[in-house]
PDB file of N, CA and C in Angstrom:
ATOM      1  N   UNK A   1     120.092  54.850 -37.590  1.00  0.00           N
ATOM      2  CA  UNK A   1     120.704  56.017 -36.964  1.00  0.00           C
ATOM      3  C   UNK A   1     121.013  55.709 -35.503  1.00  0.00           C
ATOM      4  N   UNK A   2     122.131  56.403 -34.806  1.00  0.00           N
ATOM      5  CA  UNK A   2     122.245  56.203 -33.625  1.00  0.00           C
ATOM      6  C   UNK A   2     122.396  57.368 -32.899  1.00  0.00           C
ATOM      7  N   UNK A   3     122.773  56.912 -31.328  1.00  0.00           N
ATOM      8  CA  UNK A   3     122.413  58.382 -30.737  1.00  0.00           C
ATOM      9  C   UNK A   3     123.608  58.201 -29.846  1.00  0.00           C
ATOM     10  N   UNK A   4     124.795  59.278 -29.579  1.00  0.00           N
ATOM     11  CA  UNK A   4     125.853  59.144 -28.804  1.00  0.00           C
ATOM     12  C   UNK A   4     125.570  59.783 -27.478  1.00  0.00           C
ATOM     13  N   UNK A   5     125.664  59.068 -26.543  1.00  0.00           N
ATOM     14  CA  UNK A   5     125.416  59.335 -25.247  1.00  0.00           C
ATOM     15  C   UNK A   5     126.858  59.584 -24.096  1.00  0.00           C
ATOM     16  N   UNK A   6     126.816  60.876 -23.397  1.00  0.00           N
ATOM     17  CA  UNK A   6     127.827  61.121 -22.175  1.00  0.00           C
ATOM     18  C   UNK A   6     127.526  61.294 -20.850  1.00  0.00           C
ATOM     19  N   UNK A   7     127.683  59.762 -20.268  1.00  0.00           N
ATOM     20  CA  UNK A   7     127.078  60.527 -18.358  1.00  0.00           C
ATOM     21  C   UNK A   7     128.863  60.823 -17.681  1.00  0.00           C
ATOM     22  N   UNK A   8     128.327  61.588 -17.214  1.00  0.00           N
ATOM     23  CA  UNK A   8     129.716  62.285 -16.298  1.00  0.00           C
ATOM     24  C   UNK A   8     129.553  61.132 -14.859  1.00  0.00           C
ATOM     25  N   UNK A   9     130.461  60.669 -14.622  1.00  0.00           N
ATOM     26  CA  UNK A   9     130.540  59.788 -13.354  1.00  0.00           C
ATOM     27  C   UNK A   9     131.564  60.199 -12.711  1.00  0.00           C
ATOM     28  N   UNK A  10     130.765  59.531 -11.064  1.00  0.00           N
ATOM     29  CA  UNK A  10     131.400  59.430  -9.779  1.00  0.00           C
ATOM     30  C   UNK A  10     131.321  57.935  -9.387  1.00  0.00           C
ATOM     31  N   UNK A  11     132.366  57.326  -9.804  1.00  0.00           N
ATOM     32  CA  UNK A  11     132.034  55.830  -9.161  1.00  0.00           C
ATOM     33  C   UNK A  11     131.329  55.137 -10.345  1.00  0.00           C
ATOM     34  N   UNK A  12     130.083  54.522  -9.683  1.00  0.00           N
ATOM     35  CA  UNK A  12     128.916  54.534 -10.519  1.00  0.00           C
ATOM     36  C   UNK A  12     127.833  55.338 -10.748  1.00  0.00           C
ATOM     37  N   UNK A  13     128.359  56.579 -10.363  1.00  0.00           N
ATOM     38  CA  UNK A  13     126.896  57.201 -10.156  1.00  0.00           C
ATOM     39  C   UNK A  13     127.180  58.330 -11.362  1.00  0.00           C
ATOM     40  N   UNK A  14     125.728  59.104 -11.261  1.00  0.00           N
ATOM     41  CA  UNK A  14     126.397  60.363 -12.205  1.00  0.00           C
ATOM     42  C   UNK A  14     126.970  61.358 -10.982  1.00  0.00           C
ATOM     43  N   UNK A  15     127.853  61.739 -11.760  1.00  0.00           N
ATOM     44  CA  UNK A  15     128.389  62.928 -11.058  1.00  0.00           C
ATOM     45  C   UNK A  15     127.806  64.130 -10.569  1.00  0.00           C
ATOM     46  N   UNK A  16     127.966  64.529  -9.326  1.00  0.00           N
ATOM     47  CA  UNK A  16     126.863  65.512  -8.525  1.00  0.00           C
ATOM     48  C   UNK A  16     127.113  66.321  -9.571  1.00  0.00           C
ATOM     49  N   UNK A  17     128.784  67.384  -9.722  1.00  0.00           N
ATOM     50  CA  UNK A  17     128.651  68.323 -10.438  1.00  0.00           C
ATOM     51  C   UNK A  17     129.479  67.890 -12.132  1.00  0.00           C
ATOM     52  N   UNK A  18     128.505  68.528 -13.007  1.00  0.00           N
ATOM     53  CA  UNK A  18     129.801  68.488 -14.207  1.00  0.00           C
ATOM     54  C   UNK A  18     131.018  69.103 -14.839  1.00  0.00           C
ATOM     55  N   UNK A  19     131.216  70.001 -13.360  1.00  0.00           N
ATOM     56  CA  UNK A  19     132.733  70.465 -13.039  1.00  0.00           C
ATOM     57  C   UNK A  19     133.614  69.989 -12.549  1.00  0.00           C
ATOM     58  N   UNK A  20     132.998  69.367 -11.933  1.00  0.00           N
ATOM     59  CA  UNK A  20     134.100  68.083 -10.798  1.00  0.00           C
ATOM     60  C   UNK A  20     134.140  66.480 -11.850  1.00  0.00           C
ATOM     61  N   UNK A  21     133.840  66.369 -12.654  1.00  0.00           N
ATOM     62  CA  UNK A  21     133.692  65.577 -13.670  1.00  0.00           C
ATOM     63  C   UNK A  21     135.147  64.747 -13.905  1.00  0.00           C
ATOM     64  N   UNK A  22     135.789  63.745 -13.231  1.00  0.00           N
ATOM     65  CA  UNK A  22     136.802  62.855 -13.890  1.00  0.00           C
ATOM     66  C   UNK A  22     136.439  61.406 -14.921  1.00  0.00           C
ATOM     67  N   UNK A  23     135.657  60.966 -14.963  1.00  0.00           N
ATOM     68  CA  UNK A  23     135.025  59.937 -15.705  1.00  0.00           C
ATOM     69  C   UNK A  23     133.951  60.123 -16.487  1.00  0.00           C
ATOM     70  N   UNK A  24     134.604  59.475 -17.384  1.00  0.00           N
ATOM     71  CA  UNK A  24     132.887  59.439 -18.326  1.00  0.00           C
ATOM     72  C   UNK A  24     132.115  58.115 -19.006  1.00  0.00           C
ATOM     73  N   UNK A  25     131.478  58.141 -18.903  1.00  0.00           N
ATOM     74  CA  UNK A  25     130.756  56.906 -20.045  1.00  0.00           C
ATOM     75  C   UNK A  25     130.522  56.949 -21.164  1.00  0.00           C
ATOM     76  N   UNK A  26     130.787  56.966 -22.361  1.00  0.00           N
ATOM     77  CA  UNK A  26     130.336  56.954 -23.390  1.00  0.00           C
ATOM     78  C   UNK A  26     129.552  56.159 -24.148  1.00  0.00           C
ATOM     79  N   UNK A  27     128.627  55.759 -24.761  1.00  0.00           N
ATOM     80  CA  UNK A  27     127.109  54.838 -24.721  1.00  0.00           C
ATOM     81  C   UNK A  27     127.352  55.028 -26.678  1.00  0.00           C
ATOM     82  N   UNK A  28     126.980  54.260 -27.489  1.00  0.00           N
ATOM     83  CA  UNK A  28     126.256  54.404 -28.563  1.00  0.00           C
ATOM     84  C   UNK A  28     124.732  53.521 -28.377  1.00  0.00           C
ATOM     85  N   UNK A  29     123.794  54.433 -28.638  1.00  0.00           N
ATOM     86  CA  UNK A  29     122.403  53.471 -28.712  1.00  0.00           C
ATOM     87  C   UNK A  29     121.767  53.873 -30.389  1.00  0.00           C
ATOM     88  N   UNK A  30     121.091  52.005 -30.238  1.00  0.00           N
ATOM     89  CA  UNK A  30     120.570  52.694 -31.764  1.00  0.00           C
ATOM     90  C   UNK A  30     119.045  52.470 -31.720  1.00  0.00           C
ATOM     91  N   UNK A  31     118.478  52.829 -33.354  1.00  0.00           N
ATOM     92  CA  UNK A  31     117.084  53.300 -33.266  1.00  0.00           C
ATOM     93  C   UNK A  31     116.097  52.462 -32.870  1.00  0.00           C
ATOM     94  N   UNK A  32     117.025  51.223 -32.536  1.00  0.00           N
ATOM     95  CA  UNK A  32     115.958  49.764 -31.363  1.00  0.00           C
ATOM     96  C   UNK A  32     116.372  49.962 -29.986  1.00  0.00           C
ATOM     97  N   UNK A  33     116.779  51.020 -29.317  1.00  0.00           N
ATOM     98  CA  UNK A  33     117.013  50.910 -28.130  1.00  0.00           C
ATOM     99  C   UNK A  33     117.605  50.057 -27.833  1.00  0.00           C
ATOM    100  N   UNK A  34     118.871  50.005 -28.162  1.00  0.00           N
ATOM    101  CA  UNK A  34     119.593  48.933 -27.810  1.00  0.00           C
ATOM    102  C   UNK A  34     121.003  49.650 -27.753  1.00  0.00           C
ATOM    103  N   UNK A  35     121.993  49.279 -26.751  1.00  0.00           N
ATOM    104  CA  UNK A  35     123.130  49.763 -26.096  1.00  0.00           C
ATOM    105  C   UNK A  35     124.360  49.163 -27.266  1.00  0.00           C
ATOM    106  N   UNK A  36     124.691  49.762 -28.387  1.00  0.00           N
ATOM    107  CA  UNK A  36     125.537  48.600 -29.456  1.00  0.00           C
ATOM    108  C   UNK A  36     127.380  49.227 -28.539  1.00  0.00           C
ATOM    109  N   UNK A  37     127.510  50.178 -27.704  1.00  0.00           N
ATOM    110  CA  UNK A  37     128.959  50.008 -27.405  1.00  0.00           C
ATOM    111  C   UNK A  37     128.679  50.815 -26.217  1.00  0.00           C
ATOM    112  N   UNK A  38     129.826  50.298 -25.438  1.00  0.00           N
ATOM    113  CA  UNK A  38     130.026  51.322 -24.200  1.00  0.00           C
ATOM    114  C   UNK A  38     131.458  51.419 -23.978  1.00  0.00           C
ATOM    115  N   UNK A  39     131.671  52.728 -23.631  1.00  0.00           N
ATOM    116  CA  UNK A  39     132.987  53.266 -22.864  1.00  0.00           C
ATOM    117  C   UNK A  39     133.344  53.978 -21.847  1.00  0.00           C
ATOM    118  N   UNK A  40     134.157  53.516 -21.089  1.00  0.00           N
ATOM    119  CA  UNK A  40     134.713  54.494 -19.880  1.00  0.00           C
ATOM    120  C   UNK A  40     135.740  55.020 -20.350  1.00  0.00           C
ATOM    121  N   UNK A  41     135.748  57.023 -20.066  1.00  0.00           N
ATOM    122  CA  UNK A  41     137.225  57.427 -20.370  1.00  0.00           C
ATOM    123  C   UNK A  41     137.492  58.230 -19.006  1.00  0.00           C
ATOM    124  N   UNK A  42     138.679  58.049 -18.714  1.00  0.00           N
ATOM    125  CA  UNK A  42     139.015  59.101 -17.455  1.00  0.00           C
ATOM    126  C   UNK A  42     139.893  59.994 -18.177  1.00  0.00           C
ATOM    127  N   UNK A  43     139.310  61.100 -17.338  1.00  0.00           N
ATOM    128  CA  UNK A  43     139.878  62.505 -17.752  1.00  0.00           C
ATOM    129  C   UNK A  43     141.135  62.937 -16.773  1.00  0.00           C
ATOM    130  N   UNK A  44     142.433  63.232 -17.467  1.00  0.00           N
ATOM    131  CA  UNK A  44     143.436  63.614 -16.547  1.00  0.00           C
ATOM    132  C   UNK A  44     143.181  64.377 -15.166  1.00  0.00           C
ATOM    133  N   UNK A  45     142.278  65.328 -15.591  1.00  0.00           N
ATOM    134  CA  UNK A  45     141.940  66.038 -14.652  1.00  0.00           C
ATOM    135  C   UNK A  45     140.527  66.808 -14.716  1.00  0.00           C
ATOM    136  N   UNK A  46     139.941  67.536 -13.537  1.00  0.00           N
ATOM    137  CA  UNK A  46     138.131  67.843 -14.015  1.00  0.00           C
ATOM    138  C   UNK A  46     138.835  69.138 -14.238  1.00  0.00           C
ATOM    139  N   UNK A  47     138.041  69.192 -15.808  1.00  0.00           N
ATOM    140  CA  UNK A  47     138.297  70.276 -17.001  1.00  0.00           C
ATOM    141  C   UNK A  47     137.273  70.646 -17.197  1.00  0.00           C
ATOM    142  N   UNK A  48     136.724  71.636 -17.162  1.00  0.00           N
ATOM    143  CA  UNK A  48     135.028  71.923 -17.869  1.00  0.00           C
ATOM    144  C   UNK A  48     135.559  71.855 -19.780  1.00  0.00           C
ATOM    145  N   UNK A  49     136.747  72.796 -19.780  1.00  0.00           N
ATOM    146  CA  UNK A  49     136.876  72.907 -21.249  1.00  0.00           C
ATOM    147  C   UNK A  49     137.401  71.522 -22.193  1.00  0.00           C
ATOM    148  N   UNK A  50     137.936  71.077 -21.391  1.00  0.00           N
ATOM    149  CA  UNK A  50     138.495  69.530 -21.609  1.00  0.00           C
ATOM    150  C   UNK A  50     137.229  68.554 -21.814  1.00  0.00           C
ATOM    151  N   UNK A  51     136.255  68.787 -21.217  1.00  0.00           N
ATOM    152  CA  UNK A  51     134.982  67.939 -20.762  1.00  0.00           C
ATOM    153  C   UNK A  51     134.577  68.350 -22.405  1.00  0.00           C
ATOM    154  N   UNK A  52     133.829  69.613 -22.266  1.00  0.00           N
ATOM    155  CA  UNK A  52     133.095  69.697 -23.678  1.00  0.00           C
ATOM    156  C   UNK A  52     133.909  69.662 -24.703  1.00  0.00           C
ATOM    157  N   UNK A  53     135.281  69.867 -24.608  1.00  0.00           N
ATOM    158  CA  UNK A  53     135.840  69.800 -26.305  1.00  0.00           C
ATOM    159  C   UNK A  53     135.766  67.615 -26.627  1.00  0.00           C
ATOM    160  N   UNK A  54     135.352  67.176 -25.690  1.00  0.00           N
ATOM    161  CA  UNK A  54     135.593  65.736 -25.684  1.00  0.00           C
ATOM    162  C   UNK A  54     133.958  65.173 -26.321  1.00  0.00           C
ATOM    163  N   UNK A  55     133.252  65.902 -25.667  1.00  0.00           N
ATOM    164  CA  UNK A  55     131.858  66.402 -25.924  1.00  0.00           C
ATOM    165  C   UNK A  55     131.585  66.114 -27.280  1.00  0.00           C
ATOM    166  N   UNK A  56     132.311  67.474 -27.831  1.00  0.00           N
ATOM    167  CA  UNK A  56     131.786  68.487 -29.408  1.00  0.00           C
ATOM    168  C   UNK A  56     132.562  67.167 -30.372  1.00  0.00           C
ATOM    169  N   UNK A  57     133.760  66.754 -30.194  1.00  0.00           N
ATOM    170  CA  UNK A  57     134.828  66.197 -31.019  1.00  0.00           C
ATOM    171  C   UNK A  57     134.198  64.465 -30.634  1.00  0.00           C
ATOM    172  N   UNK A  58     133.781  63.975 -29.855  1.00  0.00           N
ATOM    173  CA  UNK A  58     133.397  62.695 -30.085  1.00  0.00           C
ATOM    174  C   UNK A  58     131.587  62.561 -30.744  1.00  0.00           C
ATOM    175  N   UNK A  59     131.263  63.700 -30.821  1.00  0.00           N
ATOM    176  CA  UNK A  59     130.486  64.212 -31.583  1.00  0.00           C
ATOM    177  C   UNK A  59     128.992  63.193 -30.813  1.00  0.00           C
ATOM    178  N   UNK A  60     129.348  63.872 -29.311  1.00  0.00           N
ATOM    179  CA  UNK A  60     127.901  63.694 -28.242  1.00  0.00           C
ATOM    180  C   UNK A  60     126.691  63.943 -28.930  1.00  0.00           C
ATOM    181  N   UNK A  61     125.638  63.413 -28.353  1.00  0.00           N
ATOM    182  CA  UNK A  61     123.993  64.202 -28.982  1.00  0.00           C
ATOM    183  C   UNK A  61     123.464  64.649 -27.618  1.00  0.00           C
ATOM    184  N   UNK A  62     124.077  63.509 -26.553  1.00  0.00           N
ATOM    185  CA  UNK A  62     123.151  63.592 -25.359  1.00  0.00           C
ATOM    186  C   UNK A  62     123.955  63.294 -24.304  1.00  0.00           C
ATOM    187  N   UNK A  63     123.809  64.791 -23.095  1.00  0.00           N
ATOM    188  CA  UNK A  63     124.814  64.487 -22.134  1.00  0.00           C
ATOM    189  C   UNK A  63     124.054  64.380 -21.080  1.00  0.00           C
ATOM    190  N   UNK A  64     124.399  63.425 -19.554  1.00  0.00           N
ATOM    191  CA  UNK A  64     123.760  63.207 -18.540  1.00  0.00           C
ATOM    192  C   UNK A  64     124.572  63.840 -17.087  1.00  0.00           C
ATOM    193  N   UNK A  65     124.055  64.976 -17.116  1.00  0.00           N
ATOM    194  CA  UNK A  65     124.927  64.903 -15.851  1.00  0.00           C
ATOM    195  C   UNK A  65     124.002  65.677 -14.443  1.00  0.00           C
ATOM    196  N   UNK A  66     124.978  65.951 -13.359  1.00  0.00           N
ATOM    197  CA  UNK A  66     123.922  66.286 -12.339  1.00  0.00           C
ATOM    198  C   UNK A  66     124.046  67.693 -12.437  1.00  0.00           C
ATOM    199  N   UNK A  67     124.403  69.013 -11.299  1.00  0.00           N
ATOM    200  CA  UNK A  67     124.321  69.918 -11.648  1.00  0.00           C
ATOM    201  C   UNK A  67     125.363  70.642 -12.605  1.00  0.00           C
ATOM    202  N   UNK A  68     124.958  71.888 -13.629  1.00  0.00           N
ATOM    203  CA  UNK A  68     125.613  72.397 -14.598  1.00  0.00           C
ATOM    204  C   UNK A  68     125.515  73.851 -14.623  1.00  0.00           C
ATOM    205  N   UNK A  69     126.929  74.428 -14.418  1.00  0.00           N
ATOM    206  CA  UNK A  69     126.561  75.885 -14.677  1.00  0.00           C
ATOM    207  C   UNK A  69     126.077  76.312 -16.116  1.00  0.00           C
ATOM    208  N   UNK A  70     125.056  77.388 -15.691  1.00  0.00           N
ATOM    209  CA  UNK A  70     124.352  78.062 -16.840  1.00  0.00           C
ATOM    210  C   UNK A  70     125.047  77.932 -18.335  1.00  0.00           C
ATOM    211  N   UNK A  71     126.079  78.806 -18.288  1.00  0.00           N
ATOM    212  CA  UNK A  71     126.807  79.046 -19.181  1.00  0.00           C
ATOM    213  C   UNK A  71     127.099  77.903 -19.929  1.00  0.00           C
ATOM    214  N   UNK A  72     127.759  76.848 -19.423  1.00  0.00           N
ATOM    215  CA  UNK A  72     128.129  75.486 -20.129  1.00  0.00           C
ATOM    216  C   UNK A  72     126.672  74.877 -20.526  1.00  0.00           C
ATOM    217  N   UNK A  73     125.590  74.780 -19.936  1.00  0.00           N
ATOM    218  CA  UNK A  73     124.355  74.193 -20.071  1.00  0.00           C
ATOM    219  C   UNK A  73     123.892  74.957 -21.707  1.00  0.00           C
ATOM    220  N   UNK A  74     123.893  76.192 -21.711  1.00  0.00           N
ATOM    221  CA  UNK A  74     123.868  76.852 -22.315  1.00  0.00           C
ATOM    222  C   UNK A  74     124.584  76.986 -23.969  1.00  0.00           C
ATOM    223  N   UNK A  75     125.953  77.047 -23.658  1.00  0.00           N
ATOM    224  CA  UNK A  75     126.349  75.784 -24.581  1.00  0.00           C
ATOM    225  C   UNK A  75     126.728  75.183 -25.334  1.00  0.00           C
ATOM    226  N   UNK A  76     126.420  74.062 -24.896  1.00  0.00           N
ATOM    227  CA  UNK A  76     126.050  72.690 -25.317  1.00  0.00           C
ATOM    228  C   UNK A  76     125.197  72.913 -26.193  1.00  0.00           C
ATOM    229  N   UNK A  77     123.703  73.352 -25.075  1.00  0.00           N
ATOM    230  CA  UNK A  77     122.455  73.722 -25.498  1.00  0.00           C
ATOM    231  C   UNK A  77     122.636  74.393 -27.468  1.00  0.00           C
ATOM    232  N   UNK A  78     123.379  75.367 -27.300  1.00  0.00           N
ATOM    233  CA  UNK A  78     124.032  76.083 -28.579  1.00  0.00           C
ATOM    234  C   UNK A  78     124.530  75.362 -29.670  1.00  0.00           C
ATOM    235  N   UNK A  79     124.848  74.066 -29.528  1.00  0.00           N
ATOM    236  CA  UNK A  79     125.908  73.121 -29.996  1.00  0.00           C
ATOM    237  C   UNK A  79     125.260  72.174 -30.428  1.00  0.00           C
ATOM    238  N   UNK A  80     123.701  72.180 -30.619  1.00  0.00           N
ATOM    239  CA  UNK A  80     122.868  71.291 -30.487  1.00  0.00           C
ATOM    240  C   UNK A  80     122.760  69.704 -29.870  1.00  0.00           C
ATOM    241  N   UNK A  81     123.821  70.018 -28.486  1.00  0.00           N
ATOM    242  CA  UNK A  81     123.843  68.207 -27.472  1.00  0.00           C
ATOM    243  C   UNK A  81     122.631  69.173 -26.761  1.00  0.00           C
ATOM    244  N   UNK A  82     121.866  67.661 -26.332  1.00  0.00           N
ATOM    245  CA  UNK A  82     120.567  67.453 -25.451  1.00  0.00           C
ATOM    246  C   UNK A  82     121.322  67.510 -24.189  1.00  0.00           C
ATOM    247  N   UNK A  83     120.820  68.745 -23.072  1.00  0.00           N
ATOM    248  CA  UNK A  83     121.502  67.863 -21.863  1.00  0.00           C
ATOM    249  C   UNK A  83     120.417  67.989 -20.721  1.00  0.00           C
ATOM    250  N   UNK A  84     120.156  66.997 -20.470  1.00  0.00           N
ATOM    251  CA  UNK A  84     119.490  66.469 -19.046  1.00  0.00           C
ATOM    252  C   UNK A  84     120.098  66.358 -17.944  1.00  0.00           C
ATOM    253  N   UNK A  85     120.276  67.367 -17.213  1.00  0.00           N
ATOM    254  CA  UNK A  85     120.705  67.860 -15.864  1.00  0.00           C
ATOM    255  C   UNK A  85     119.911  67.479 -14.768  1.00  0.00           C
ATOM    256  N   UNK A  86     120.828  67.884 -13.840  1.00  0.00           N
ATOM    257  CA  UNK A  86     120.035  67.225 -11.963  1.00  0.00           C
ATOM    258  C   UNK A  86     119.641  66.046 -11.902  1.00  0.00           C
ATOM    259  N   UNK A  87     120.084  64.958 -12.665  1.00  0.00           N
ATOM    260  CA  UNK A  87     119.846  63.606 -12.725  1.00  0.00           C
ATOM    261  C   UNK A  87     120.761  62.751 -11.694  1.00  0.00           C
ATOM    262  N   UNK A  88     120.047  62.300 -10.830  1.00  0.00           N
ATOM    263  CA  UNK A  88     121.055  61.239  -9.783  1.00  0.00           C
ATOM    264  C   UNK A  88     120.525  60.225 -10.081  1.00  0.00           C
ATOM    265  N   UNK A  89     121.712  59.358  -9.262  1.00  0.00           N
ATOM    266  CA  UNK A  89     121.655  57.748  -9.310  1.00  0.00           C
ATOM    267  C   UNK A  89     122.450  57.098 -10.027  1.00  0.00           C
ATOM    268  N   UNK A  90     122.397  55.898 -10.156  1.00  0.00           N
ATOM    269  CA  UNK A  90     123.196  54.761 -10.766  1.00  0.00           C
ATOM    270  C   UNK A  90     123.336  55.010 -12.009  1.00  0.00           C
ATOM    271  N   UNK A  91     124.141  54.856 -12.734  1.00  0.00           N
ATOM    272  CA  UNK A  91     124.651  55.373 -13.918  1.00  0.00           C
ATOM    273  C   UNK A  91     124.160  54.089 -15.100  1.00  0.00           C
ATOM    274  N   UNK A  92     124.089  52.663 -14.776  1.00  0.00           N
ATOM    275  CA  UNK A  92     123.456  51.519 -15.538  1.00  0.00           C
ATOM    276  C   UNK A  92     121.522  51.765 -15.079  1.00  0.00           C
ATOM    277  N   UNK A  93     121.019  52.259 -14.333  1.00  0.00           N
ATOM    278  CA  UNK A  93     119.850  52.845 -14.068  1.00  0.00           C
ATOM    279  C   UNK A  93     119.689  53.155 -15.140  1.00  0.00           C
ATOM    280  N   UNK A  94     120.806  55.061 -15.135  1.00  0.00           N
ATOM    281  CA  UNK A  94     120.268  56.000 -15.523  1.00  0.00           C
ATOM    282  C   UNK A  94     120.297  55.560 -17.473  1.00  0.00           C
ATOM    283  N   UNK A  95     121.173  54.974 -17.702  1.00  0.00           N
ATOM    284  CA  UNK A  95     121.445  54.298 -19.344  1.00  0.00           C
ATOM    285  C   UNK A  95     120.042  53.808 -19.521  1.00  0.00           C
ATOM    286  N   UNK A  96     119.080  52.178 -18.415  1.00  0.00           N
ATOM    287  CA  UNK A  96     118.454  52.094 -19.019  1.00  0.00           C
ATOM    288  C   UNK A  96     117.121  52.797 -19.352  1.00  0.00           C
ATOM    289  N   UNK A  97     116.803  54.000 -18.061  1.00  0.00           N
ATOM    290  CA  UNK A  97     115.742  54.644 -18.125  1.00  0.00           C
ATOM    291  C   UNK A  97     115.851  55.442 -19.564  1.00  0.00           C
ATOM    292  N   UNK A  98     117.280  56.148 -19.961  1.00  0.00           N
ATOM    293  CA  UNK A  98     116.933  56.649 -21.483  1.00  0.00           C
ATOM    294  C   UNK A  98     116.653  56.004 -22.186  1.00  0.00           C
ATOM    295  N   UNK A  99     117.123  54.877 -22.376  1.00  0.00           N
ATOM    296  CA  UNK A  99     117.111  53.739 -23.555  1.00  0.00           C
ATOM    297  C   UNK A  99     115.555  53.299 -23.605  1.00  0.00           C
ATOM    298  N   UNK A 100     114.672  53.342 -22.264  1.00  0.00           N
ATOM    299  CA  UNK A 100     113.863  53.055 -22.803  1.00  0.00           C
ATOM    300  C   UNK A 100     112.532  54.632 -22.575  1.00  0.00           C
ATOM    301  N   UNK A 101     112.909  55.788 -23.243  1.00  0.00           N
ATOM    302  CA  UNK A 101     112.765  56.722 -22.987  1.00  0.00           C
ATOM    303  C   UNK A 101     112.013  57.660 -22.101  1.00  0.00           C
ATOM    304  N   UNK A 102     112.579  57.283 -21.018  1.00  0.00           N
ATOM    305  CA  UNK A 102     111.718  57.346 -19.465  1.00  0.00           C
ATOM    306  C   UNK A 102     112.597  58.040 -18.942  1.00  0.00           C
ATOM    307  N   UNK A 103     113.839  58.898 -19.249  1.00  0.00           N
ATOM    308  CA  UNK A 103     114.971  59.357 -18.305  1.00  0.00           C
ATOM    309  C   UNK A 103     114.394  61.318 -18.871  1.00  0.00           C
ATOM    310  N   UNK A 104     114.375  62.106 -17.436  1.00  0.00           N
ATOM    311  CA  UNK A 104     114.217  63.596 -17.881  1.00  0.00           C
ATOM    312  C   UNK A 104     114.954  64.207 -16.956  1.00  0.00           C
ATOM    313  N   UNK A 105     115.365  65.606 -17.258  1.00  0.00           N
ATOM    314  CA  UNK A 105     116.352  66.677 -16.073  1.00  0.00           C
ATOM    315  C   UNK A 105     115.402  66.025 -14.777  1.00  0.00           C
ATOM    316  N   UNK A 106     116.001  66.219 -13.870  1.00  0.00           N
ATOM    317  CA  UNK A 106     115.665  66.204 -12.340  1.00  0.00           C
ATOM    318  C   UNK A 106     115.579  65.260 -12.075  1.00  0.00           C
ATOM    319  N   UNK A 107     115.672  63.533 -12.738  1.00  0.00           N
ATOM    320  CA  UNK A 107     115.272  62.598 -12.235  1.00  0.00           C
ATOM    321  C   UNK A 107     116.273  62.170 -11.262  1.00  0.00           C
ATOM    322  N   UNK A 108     115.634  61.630 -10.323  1.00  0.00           N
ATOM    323  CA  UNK A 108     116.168  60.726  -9.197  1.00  0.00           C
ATOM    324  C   UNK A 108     116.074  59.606  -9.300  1.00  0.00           C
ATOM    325  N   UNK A 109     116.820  58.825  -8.949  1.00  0.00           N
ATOM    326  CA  UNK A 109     116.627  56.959  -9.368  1.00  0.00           C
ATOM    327  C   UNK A 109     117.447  56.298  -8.676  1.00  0.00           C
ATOM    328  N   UNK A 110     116.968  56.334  -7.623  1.00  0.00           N
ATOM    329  CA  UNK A 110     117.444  55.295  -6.357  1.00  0.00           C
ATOM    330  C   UNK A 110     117.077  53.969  -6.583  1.00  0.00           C
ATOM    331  N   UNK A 111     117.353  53.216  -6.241  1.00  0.00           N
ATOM    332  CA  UNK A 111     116.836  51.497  -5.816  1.00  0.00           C
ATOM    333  C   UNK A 111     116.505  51.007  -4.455  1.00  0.00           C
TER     334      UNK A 111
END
């Protein structure tokens, strides 16, 4: 089984907000913790509705981003994707702290 993963990026980082959201990562990991694909997609423009229909239809489990209004957190939440919010830092960090299941909402992860 695998697990489809979305961090919202700035650069390399995750993205402060997941409204302001133009990039994404897309991750497949499988049940060895192991990274079997990665993707960058840029989004024409930061869409909240654009964001999650990309979400629901690439058929996410687990989204990473920094802050999230209620409502969208909410959801997701509804939609059954995992989302771990208020997460900063490096975006290859933040991949391997989930992967090796050490990544939670609020984390910070500087170097």
């Amino acid at each position: 089984m695998t697990t489809k993963v979305l961090i919202c990026l700035y650069e390399n980082e995750v993205c402060p907000r997941f409204d302001l959201t133009r990039e994404v990562l897309i991750a497949v990991i499988d049940r060895d913790a192991a990274v079997l694909k990665e993707k960058e997609v840029v989004l024409p423009q930061a869409s909240l509705e654009m964001l999650c229909q990309m979400i629901l239809t690439e058929g996410i489990q687990v989204v990473i981003c920094g802050g999230i209004e209620e409502e969208y957190y909410q959801y997701l939440k509804w939609k059954n994707v995992k989302v771990l919010d208020s997460v900063i830092g490096d975006c290859k960090l933040v991949l391997q702290r989930l992967v090796q299941g050490r990544l939670k909402s609020g984390d910070i992860l500087v170097e």
